[in-house]
C-alpha atoms as a PDB file:
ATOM      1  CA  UNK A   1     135.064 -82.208 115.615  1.00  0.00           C
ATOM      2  CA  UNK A   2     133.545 -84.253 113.162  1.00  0.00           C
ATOM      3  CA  UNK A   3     132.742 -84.489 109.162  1.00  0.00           C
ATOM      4  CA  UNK A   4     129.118 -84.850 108.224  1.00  0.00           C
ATOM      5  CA  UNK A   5     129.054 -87.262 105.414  1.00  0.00           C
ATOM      6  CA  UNK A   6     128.108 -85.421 102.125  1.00  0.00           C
ATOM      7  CA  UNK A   7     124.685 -85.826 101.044  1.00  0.00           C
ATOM      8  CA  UNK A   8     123.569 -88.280  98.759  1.00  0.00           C
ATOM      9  CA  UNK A   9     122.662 -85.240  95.928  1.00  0.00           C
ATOM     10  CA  UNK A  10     126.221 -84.042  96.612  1.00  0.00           C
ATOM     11  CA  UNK A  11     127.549 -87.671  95.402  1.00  0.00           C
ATOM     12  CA  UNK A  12     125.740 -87.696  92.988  1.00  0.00           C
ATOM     13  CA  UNK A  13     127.028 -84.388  91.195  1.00  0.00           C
ATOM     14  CA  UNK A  14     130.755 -85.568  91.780  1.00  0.00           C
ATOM     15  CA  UNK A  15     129.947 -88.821  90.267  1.00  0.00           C
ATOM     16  CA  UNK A  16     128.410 -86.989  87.329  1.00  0.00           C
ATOM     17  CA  UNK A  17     131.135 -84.818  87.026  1.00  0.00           C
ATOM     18  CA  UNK A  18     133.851 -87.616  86.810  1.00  0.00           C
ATOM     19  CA  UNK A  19     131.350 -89.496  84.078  1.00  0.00           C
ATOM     20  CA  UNK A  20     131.696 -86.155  82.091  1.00  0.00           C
ATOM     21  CA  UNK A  21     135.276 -85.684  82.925  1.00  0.00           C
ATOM     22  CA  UNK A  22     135.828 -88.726  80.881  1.00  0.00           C
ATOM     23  CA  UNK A  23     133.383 -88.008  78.099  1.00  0.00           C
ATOM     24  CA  UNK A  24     135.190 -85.260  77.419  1.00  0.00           C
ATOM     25  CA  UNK A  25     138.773 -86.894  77.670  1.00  0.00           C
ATOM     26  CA  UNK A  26     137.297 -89.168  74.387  1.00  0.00           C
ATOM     27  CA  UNK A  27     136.258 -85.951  72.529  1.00  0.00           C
ATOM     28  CA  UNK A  28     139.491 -84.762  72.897  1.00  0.00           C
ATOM     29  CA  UNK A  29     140.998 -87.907  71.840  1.00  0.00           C
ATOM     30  CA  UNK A  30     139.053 -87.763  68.751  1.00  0.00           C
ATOM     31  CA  UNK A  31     139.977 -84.225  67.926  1.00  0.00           C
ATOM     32  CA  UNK A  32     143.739 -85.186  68.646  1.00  0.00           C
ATOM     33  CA  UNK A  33     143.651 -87.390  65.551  1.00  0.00           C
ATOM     34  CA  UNK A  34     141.361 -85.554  63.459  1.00  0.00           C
ATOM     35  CA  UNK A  35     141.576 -81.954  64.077  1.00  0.00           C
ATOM     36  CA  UNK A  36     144.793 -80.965  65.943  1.00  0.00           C
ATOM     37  CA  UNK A  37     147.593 -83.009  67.822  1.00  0.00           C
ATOM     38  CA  UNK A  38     147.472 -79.643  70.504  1.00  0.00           C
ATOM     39  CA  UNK A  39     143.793 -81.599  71.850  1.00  0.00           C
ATOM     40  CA  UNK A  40     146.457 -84.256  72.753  1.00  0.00           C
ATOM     41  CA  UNK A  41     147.666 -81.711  75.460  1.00  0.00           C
ATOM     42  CA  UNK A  42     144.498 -81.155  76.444  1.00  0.00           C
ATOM     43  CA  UNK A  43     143.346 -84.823  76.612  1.00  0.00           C
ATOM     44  CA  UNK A  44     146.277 -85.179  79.172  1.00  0.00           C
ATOM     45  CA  UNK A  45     144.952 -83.183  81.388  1.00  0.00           C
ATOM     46  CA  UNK A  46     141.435 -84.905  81.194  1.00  0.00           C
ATOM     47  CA  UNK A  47     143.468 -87.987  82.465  1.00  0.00           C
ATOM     48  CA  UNK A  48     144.367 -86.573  85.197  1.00  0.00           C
ATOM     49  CA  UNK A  49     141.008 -84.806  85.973  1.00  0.00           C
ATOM     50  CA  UNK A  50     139.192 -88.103  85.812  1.00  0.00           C
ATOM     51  CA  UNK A  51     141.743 -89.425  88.354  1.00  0.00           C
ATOM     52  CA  UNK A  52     141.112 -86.821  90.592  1.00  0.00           C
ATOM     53  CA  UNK A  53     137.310 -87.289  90.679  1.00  0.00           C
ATOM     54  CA  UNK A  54     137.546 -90.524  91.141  1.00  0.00           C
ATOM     55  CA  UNK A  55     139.677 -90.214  93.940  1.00  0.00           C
ATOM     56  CA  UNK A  56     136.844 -87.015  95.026  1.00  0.00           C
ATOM     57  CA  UNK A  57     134.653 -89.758  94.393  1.00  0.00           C
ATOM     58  CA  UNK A  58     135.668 -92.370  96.714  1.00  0.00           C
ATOM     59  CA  UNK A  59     136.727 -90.136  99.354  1.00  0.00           C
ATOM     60  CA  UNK A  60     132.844 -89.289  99.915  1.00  0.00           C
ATOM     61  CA  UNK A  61     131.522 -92.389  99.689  1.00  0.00           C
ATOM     62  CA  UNK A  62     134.553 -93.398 101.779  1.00  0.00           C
ATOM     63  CA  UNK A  63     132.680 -90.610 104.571  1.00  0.00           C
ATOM     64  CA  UNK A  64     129.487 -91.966 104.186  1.00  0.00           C
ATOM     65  CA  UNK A  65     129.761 -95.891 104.160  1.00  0.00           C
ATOM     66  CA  UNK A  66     132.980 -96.393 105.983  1.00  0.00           C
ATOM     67  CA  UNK A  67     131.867 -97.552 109.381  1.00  0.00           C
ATOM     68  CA  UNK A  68     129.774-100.210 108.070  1.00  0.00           C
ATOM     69  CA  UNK A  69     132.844-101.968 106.597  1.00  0.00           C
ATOM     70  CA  UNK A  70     136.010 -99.962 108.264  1.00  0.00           C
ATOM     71  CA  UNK A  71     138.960-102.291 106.750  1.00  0.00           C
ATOM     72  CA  UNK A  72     138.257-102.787 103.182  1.00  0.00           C
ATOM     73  CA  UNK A  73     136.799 -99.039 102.891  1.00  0.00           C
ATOM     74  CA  UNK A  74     140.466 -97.829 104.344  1.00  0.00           C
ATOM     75  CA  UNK A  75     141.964-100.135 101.400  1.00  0.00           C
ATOM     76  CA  UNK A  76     139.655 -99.064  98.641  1.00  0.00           C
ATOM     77  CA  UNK A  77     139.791 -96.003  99.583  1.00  0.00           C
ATOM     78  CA  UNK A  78     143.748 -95.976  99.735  1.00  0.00           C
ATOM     79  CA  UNK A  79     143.574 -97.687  95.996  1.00  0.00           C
ATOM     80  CA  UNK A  80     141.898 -94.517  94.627  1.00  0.00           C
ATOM     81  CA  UNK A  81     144.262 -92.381  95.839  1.00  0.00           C
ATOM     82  CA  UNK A  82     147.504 -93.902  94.242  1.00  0.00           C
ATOM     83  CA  UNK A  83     145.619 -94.875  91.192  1.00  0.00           C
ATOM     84  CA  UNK A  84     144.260 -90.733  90.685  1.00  0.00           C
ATOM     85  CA  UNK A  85     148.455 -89.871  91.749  1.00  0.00           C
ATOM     86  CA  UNK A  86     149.530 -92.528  89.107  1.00  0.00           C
ATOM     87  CA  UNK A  87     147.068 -91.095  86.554  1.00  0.00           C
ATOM     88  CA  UNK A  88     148.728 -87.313  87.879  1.00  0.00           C
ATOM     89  CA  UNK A  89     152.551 -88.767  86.912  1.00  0.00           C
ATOM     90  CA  UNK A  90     150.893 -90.258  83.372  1.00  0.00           C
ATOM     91  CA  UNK A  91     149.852 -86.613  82.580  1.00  0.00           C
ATOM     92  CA  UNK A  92     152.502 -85.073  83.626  1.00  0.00           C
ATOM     93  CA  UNK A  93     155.290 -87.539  81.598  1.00  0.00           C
ATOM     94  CA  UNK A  94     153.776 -86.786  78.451  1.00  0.00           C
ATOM     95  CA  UNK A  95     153.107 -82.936  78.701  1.00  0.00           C
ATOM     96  CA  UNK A  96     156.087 -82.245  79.412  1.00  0.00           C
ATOM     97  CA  UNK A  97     157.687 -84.822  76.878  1.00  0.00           C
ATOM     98  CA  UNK A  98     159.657 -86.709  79.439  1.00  0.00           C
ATOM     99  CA  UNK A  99     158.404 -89.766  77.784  1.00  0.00           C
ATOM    100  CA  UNK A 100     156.643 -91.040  74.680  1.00  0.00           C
ATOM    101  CA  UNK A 101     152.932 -91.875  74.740  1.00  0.00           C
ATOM    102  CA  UNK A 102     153.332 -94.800  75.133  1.00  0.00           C
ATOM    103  CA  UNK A 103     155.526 -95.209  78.807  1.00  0.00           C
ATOM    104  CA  UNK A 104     152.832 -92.224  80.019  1.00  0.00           C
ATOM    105  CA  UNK A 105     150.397 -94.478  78.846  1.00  0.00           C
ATOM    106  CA  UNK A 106     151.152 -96.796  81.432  1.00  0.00           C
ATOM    107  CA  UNK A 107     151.105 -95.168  84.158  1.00  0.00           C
ATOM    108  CA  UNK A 108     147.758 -93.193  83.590  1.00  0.00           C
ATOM    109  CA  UNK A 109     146.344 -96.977  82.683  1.00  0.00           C
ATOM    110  CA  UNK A 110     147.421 -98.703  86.025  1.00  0.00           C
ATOM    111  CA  UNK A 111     146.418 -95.554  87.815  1.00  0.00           C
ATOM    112  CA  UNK A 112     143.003 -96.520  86.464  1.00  0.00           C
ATOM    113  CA  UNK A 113     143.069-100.064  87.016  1.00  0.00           C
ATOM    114  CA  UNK A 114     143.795 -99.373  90.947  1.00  0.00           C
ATOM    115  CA  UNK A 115     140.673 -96.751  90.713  1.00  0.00           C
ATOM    116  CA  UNK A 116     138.689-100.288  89.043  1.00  0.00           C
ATOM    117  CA  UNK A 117     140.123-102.173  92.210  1.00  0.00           C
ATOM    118  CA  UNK A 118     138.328 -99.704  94.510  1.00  0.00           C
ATOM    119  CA  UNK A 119     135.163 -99.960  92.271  1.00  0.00           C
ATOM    120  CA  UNK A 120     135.285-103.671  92.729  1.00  0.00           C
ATOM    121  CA  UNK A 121     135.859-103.445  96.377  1.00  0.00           C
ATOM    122  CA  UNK A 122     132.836-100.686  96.921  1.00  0.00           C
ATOM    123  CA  UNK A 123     130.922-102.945  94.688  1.00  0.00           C
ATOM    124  CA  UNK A 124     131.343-105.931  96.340  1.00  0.00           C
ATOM    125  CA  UNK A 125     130.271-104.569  99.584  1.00  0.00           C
ATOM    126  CA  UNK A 126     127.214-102.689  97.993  1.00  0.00           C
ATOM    127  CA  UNK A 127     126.211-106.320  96.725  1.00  0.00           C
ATOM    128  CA  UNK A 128     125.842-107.439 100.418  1.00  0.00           C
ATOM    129  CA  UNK A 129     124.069-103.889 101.632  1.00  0.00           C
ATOM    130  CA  UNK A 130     121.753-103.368  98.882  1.00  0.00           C
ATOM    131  CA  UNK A 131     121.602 -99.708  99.470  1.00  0.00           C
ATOM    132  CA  UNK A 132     121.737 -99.264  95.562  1.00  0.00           C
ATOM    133  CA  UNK A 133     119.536-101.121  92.601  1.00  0.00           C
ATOM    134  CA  UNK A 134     121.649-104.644  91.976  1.00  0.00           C
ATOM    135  CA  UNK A 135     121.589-103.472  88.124  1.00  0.00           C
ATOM    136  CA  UNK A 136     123.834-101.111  89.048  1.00  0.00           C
ATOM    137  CA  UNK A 137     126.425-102.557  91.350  1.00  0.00           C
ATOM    138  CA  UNK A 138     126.730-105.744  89.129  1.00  0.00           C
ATOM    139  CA  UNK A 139     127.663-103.030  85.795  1.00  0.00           C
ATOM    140  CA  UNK A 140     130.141-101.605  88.471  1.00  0.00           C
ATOM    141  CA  UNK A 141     131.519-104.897  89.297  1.00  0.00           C
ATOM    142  CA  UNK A 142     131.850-105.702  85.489  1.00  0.00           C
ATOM    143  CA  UNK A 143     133.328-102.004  84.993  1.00  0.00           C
ATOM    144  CA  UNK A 144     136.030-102.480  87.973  1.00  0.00           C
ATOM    145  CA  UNK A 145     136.893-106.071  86.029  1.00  0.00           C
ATOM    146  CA  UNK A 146     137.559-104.180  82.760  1.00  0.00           C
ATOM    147  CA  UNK A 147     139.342-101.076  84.505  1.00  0.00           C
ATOM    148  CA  UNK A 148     141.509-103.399  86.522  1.00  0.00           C
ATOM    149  CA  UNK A 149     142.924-105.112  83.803  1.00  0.00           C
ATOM    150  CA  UNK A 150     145.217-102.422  83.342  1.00  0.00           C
ATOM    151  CA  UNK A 151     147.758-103.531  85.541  1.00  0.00           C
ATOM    152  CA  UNK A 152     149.352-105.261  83.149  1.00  0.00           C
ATOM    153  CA  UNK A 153     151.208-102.777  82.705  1.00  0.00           C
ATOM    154  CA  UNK A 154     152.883-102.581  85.295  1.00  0.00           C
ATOM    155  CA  UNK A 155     155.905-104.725  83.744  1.00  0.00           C
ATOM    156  CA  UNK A 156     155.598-102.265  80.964  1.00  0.00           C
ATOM    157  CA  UNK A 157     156.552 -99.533  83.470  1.00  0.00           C
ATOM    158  CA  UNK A 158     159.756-101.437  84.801  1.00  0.00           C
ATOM    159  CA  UNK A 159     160.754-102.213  80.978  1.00  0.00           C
ATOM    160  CA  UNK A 160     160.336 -98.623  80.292  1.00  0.00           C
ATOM    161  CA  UNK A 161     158.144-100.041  77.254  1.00  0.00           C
ATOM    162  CA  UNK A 162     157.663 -97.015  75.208  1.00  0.00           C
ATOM    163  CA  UNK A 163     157.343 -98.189  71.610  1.00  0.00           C
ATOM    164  CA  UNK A 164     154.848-100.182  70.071  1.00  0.00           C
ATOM    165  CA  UNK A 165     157.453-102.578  68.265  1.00  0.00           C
ATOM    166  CA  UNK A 166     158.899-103.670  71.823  1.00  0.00           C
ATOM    167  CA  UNK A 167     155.652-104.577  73.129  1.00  0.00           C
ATOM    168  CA  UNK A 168     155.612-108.353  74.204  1.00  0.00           C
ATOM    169  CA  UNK A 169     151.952-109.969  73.016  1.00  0.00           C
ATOM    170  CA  UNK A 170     150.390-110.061  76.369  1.00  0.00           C
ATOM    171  CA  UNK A 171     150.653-105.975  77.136  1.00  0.00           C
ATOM    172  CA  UNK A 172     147.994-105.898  74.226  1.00  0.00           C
ATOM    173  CA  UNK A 173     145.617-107.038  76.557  1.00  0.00           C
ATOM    174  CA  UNK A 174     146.231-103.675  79.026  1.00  0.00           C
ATOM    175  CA  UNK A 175     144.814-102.344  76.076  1.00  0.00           C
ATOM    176  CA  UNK A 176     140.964-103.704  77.740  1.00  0.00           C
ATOM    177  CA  UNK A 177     141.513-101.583  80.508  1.00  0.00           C
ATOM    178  CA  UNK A 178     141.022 -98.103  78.567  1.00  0.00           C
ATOM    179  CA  UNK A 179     137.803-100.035  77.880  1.00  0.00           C
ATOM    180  CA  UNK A 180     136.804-100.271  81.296  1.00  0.00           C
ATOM    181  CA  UNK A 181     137.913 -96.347  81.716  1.00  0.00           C
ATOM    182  CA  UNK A 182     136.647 -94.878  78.427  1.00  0.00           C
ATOM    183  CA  UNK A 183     133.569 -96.738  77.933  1.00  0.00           C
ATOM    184  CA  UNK A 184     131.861 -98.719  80.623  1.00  0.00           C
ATOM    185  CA  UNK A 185     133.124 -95.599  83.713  1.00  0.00           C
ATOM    186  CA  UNK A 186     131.601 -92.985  82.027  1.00  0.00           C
ATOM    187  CA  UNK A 187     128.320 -95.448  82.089  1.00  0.00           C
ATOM    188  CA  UNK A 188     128.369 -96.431  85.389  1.00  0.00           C
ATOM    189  CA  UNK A 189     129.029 -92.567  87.138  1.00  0.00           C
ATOM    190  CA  UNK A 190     126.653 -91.297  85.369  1.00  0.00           C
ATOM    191  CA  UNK A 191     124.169 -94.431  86.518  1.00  0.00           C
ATOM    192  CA  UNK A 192     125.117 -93.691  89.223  1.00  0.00           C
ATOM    193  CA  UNK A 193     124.700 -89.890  89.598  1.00  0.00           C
ATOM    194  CA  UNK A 194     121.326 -90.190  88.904  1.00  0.00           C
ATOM    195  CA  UNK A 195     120.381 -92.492  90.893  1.00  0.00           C
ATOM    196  CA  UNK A 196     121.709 -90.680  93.782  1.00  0.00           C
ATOM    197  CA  UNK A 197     120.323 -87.001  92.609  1.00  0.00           C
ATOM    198  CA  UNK A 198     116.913 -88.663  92.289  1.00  0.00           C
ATOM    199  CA  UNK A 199     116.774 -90.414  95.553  1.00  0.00           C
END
């Protein structure tokens, strides 16, 4: 038995989803620091939502577009998933305080910065398939670039770096990667969703 590939709309409403997902993760950031610290909570679980959908996210186009480019689909894909579980064990450190902010912080950023490898790799083979406008997959590439920067921190992890007084100079720099997540992902799925609801 076999899985029909989801339908281009269907993509489309996921990717939306995950561009909202993430929207709403900022909001909540913002209300953390100037309404309530209990939007914190709440902005954790965002984190972990946005992983998901990604994952959700490349799973489908995974379905659709794998056979073309079997290999470095299976490897993308792969990347997604560990990056959404590592932005799952971010969430979970810091709601339940078994870390700082900081340490959780981490973990949800390299998470992301795996799900910005997969966006690179997808991009990358979109560039030689044209199936989508070039606009698009070059902002993706860009976005992937940003996202993937995050795995700087993976030292961070292994020093169990959970202050901002320990921090050596270069984990500043991680820092980019929430601006790949928070600002040019929410862009690009939502690009992207349209594109694919309007086909």
């Amino acid at each position: 038995m076999t899985t029909s590939p989801p339908s281009s709309s269907t993509i489309g409403w996921v990717a939306i989803a995950t561009g909202v997902s993430v929207i709403l993760a900022i909001v909540l950031f913002i209300l953390m620091y100037t309404v309530d610290m209990f939007f914190g909570k709440i902005n954790d679980v965002f984190n972990s939502i946005i992983g998901i959908l990604s994952a959700i996210l490349a799973w489908m186009l995974y379905i659709k577009h794998h056979s073309k480019t079997p290999l470095i689909s299976q490897i993308a894909f792969l990347l997604a998933v560990v990056g959404a579980l590592f932005t799952i064990v971010g969430s979970i450190l810091i709601i339940f305080d078994f870390t700082g902010f900081l340490l959780a912080g981490w973990y949800s950023g390299v998470g992301n910065a795996l799900i910005g490898l997969w966006l690179m790799a997808f991009c990358y083979w979109l560039l030689r398939n044209n199936s989508l406008p070039r606009n698009l997959v070059i902002f993706g590439t860009i976005t992937g670039i940003f996202m993937a920067i995050g795995l700087l921190g993976i030292p961070a992890i292994f020093a169990r770096i959970d202050s901002m007084r320990s921090m050596p100079w270069y984990l500043y720099l991680a820092l980019f990667g929430w601006f790949g997540t928070y600002v040019l992902y929410p862009i690009w799925t939502l690009w992207l969703g349209r594109n694919l609801i309007l086909r």
